[in-house]
N, C-alpha and C. Protein backbone atom coordinates (compact mmCIF):
# COMPACT_ATOMS: atom_id res chain seq x y z
N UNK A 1 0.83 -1.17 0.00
CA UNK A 1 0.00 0.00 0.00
C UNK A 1 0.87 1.23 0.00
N UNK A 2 0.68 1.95 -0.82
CA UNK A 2 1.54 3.56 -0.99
C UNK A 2 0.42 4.51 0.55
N UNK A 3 0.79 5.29 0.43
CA UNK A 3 0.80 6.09 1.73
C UNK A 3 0.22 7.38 0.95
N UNK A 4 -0.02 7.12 -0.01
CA UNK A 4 -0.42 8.34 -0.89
C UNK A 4 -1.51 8.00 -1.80
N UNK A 5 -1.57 6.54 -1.67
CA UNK A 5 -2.58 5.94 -2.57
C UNK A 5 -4.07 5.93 -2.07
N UNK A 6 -5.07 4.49 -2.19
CA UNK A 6 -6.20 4.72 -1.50
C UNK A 6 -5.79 3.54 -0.40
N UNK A 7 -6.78 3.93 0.52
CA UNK A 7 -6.10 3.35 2.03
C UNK A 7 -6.70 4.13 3.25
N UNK A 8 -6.61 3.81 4.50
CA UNK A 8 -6.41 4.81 5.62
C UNK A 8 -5.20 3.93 6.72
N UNK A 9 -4.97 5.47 7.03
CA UNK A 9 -3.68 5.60 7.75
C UNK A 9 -3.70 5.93 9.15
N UNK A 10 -3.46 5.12 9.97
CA UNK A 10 -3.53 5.09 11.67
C UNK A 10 -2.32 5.53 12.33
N UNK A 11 -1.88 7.20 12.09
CA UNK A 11 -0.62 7.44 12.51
C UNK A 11 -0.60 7.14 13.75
N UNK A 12 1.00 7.29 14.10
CA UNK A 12 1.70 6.87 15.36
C UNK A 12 1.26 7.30 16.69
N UNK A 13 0.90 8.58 16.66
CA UNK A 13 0.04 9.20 17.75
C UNK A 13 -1.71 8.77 18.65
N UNK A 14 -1.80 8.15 17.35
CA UNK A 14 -3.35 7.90 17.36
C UNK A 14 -3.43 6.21 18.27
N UNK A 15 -4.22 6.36 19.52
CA UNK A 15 -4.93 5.29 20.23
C UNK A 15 -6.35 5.00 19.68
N UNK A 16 -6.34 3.52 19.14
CA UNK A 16 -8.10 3.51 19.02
C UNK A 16 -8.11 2.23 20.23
N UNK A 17 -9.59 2.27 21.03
CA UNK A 17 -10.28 0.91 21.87
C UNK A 17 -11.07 1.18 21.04
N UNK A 18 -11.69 -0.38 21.08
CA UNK A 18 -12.52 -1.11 20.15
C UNK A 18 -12.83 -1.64 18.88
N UNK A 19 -13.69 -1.72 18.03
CA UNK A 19 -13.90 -2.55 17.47
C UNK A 19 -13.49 -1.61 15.91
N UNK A 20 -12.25 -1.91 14.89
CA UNK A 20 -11.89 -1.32 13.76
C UNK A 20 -12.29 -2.67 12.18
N UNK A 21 -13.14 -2.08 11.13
CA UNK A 21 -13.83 -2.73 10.47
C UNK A 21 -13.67 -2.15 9.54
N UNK A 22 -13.42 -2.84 8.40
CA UNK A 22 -13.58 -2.18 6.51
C UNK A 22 -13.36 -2.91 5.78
N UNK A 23 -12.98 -2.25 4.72
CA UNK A 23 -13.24 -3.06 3.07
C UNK A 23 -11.97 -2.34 2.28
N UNK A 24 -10.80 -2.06 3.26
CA UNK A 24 -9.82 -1.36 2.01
C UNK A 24 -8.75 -1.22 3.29
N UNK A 25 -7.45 -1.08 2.17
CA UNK A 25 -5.90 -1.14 3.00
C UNK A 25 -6.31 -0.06 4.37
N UNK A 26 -5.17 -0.68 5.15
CA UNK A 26 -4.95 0.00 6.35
C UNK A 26 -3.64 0.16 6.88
N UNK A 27 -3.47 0.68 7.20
CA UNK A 27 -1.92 1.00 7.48
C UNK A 27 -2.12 1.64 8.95
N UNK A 28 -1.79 0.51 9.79
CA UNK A 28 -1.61 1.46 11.37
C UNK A 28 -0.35 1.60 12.12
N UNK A 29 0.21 2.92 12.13
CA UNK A 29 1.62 3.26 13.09
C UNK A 29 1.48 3.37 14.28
N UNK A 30 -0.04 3.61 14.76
CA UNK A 30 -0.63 4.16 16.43
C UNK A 30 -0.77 2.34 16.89
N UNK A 31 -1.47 3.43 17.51
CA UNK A 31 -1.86 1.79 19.09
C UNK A 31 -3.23 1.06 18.66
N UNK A 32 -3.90 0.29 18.75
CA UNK A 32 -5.03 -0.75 18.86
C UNK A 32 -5.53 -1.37 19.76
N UNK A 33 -6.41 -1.47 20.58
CA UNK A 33 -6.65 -2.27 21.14
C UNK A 33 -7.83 -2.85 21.27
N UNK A 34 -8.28 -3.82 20.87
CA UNK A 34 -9.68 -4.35 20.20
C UNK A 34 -9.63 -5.47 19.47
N UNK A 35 -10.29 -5.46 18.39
CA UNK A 35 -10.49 -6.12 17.05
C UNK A 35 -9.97 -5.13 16.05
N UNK A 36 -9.40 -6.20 14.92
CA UNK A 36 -9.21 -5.64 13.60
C UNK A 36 -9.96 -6.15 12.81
N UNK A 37 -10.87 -6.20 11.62
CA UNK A 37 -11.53 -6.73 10.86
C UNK A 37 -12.05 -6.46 9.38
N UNK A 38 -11.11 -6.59 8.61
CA UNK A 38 -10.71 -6.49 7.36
C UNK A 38 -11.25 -7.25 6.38
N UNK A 39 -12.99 -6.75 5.26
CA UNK A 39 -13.50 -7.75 4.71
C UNK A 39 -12.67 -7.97 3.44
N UNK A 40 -11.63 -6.89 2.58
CA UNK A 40 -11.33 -6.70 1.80
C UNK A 40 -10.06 -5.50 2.32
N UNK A 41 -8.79 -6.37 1.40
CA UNK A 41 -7.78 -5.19 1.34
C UNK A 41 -6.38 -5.84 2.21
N UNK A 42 -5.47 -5.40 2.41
CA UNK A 42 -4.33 -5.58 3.37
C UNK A 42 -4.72 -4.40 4.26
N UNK A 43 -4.33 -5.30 5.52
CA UNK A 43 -3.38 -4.83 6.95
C UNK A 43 -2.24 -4.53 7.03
N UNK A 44 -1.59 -3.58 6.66
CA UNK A 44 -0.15 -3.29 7.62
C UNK A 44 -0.40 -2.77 9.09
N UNK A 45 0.65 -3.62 9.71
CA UNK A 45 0.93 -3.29 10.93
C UNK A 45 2.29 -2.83 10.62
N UNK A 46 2.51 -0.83 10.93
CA UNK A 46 4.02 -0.27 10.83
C UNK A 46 4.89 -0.66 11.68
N UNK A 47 6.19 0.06 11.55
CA UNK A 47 7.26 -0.62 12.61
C UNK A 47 7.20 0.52 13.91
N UNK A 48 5.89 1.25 14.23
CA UNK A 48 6.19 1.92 15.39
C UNK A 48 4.50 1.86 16.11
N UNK A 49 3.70 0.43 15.38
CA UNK A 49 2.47 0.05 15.70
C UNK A 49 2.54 -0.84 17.19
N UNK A 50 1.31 -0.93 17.79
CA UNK A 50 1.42 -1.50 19.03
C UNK A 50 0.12 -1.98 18.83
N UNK A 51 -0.56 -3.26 18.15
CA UNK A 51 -1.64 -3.63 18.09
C UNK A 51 -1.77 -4.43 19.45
N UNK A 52 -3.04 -4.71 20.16
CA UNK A 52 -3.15 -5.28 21.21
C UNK A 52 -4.70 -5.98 20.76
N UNK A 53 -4.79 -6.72 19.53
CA UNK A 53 -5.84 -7.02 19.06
C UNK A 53 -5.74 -8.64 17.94
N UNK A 54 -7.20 -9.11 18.15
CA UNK A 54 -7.36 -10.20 16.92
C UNK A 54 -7.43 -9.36 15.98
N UNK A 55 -7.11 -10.35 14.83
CA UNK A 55 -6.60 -9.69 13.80
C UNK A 55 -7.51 -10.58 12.51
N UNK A 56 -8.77 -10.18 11.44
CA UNK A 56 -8.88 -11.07 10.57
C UNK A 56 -8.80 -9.71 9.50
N UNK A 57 -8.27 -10.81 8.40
CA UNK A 57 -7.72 -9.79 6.99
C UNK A 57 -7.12 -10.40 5.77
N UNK A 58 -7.52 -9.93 4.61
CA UNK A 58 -7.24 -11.59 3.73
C UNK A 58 -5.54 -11.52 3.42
N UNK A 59 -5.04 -9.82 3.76
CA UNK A 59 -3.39 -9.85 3.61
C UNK A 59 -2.89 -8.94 4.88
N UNK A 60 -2.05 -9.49 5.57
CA UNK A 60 -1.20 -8.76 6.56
C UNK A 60 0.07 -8.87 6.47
N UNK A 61 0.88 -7.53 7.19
CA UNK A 61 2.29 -7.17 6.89
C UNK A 61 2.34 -6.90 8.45
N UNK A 62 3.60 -7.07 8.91
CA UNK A 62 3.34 -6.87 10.52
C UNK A 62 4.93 -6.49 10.25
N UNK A 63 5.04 -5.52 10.55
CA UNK A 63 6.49 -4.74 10.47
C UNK A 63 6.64 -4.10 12.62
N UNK A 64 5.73 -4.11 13.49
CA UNK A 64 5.93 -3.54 14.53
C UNK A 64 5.48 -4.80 15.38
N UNK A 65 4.61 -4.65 16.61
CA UNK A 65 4.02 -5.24 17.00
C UNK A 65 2.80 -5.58 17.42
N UNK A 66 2.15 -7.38 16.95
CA UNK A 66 0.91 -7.58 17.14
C UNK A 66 0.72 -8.35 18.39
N UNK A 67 -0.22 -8.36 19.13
CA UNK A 67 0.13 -9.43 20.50
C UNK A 67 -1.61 -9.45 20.27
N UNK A 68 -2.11 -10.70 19.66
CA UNK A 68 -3.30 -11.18 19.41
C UNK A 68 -3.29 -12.04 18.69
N UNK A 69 -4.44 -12.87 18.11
CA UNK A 69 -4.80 -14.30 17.32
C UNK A 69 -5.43 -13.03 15.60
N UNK A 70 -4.42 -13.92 14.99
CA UNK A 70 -4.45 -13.19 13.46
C UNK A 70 -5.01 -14.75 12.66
N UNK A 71 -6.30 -14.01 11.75
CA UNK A 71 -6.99 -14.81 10.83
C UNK A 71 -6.58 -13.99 9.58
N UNK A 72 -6.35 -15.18 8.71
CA UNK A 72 -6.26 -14.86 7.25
C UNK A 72 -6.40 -15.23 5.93
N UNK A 73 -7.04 -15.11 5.19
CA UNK A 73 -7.38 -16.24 3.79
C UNK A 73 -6.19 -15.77 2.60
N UNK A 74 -5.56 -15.40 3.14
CA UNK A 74 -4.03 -14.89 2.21
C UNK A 74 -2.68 -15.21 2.64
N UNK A 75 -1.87 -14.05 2.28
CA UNK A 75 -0.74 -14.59 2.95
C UNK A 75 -0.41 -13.44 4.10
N UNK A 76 0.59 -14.00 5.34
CA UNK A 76 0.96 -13.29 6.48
C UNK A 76 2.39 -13.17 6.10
N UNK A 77 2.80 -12.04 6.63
CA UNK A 77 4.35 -11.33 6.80
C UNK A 77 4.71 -10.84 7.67
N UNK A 78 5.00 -11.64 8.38
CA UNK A 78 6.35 -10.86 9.01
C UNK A 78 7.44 -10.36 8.78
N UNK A 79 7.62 -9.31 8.71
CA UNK A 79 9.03 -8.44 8.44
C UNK A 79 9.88 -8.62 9.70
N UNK A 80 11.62 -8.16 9.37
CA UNK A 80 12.67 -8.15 10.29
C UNK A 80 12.05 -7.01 11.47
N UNK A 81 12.44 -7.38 12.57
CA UNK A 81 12.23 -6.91 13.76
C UNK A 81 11.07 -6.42 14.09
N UNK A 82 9.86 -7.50 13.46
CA UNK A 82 8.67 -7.45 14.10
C UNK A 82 8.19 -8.27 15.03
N UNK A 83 7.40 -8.35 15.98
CA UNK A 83 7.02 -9.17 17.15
C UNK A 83 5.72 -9.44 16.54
N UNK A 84 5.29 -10.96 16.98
CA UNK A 84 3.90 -11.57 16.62
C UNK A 84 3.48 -12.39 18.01
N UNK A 85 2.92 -11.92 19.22
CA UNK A 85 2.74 -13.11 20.33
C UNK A 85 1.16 -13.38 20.31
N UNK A 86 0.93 -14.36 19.44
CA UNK A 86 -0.55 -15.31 19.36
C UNK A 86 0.04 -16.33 18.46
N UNK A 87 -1.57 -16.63 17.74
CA UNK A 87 -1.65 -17.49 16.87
C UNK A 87 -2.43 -17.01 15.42
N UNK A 88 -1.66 -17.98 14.43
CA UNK A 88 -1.82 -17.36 13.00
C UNK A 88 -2.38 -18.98 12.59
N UNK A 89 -3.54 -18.40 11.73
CA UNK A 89 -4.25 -19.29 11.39
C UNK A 89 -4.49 -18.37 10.07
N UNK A 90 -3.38 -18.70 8.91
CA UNK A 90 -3.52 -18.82 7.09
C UNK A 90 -3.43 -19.42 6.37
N UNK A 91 -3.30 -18.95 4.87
CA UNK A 91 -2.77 -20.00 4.09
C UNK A 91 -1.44 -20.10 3.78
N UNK A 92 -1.00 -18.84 4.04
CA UNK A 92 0.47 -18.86 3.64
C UNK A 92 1.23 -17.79 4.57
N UNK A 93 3.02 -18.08 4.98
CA UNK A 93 3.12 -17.10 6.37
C UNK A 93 4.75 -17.13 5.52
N UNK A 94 5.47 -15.95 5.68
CA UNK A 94 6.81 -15.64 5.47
C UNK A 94 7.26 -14.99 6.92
N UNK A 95 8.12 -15.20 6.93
CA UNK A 95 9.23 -14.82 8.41
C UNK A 95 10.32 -13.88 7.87
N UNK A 96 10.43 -13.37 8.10
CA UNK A 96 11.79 -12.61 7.48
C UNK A 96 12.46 -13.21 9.23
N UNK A 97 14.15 -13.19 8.78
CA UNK A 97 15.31 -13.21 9.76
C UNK A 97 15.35 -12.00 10.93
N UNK A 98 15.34 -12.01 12.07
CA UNK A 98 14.64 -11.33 13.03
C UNK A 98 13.71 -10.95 13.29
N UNK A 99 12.76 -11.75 12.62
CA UNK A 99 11.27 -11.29 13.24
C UNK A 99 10.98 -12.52 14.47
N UNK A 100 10.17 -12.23 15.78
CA UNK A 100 10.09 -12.92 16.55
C UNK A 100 8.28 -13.19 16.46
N UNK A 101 8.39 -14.45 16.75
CA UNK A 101 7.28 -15.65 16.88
C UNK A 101 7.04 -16.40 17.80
N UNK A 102 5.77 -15.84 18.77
CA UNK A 102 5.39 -16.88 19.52
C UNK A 102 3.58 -16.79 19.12
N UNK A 103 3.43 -18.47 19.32
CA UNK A 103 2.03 -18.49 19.56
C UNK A 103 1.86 -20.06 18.76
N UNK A 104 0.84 -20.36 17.84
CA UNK A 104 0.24 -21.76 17.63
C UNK A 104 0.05 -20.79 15.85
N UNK A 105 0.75 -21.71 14.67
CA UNK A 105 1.11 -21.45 13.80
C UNK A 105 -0.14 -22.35 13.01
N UNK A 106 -0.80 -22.38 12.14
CA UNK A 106 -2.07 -23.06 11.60
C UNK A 106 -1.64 -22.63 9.54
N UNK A 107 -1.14 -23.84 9.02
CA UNK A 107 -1.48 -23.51 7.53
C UNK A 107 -2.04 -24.32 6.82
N UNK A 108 -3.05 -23.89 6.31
CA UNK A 108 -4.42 -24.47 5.11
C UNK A 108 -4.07 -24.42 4.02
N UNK A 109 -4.71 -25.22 3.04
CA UNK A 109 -4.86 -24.85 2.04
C UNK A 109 -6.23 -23.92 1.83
N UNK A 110 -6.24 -23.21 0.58
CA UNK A 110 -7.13 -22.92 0.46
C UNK A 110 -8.56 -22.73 0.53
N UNK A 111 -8.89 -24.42 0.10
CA UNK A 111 -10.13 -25.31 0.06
C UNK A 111 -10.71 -25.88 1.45
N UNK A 112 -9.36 -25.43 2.62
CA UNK A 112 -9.93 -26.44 3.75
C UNK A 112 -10.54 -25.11 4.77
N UNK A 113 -11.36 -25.31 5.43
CA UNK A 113 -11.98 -25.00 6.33
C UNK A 113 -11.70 -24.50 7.55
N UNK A 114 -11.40 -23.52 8.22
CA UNK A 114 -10.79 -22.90 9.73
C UNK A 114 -11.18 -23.70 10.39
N UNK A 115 -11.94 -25.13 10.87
CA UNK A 115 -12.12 -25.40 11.80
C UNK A 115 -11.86 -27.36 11.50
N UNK A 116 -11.38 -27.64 10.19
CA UNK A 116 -10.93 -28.56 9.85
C UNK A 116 -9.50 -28.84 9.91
N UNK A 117 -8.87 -27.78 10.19
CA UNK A 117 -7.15 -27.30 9.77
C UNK A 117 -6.61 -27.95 11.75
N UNK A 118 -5.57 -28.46 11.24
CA UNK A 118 -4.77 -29.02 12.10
C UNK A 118 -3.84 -28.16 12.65
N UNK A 119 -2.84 -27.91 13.88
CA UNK A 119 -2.10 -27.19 13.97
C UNK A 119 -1.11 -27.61 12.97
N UNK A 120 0.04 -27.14 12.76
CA UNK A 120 1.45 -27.60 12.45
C UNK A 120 2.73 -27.21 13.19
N UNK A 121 2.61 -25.86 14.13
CA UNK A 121 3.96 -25.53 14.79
C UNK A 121 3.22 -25.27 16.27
N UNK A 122 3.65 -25.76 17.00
CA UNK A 122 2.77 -25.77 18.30
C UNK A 122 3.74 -24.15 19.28
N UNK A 123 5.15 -24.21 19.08
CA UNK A 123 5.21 -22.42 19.26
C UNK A 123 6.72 -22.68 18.40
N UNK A 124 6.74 -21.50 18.56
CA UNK A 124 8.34 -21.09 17.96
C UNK A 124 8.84 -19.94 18.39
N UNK A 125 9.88 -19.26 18.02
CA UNK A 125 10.53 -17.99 18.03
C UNK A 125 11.51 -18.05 17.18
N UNK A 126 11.89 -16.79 16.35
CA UNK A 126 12.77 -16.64 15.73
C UNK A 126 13.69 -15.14 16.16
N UNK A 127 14.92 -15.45 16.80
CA UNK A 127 15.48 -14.10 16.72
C UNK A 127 16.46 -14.13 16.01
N UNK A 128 16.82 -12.66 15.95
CA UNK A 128 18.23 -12.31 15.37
C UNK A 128 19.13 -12.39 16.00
N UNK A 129 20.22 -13.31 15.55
CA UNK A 129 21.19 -13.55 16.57
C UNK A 129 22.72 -12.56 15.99
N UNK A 130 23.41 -12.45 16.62
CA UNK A 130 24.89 -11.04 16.63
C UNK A 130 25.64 -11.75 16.70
């Protein structure tokens, strides 16, 4: 998502409680604490975000930090030196090298069902090591 394009933008300053809902990109640098719920579009989470929320959205980018259970019918990203403490339940998940991971890791295929899907990583973490 461009920052100039169509979208809305949750600068760094900005606290929302409760319940955040739409149909188009989002880009949040501020705080969260609630629900996220995304019928259409990507989620970025920036690298100076502090989500404190579930998370459903068919694309997410998590560049800061999420500490909640993230749903997704797309693919998940984690970028370098982002924090993720829940569980991700998608179809598809990238890690970049220093991004850290805890929680219960869930990948589907497409065709299968959120409540048919098996775990596969029961926790993990990934840091950057010096």
């Amino acid at each position: 998502m461009s920052l100039l394009g169509a979208g809305t933008l949750i600068g760094r300053s900005l606290v929302i409680r409760g319940e955040v809902s739409g149909s188009e990109d989002l880009y949040v640098d501020g705080s969260i604490e609630g629900t996220v719920t995304l019928a259409a579009g990507r989620l970025t989470v920036g690298p100076n975000a502090r989500l404190t929320a579930d998370v459903q959205a068919p694309e997410v980018a998590v560049m800061g930090e999420l500490n909640g259970n993230l749903r997704s019918e797309g693919k998940v990203e984690l970028r370098d030196k982002s924090t993720m403490r829940g569980d991700i339940l998608a179809i598809r998940l990238a890690v970049e090298e220093g991004a850290v991971l805890r929680g219960h890791v869930d990948l589907r295929g497409p065709e299968e069902k959120a409540e048919d899907a098996a775990p596969v990583v029961e926790e993990s973490s990934l840091f950057q090591h010096k």
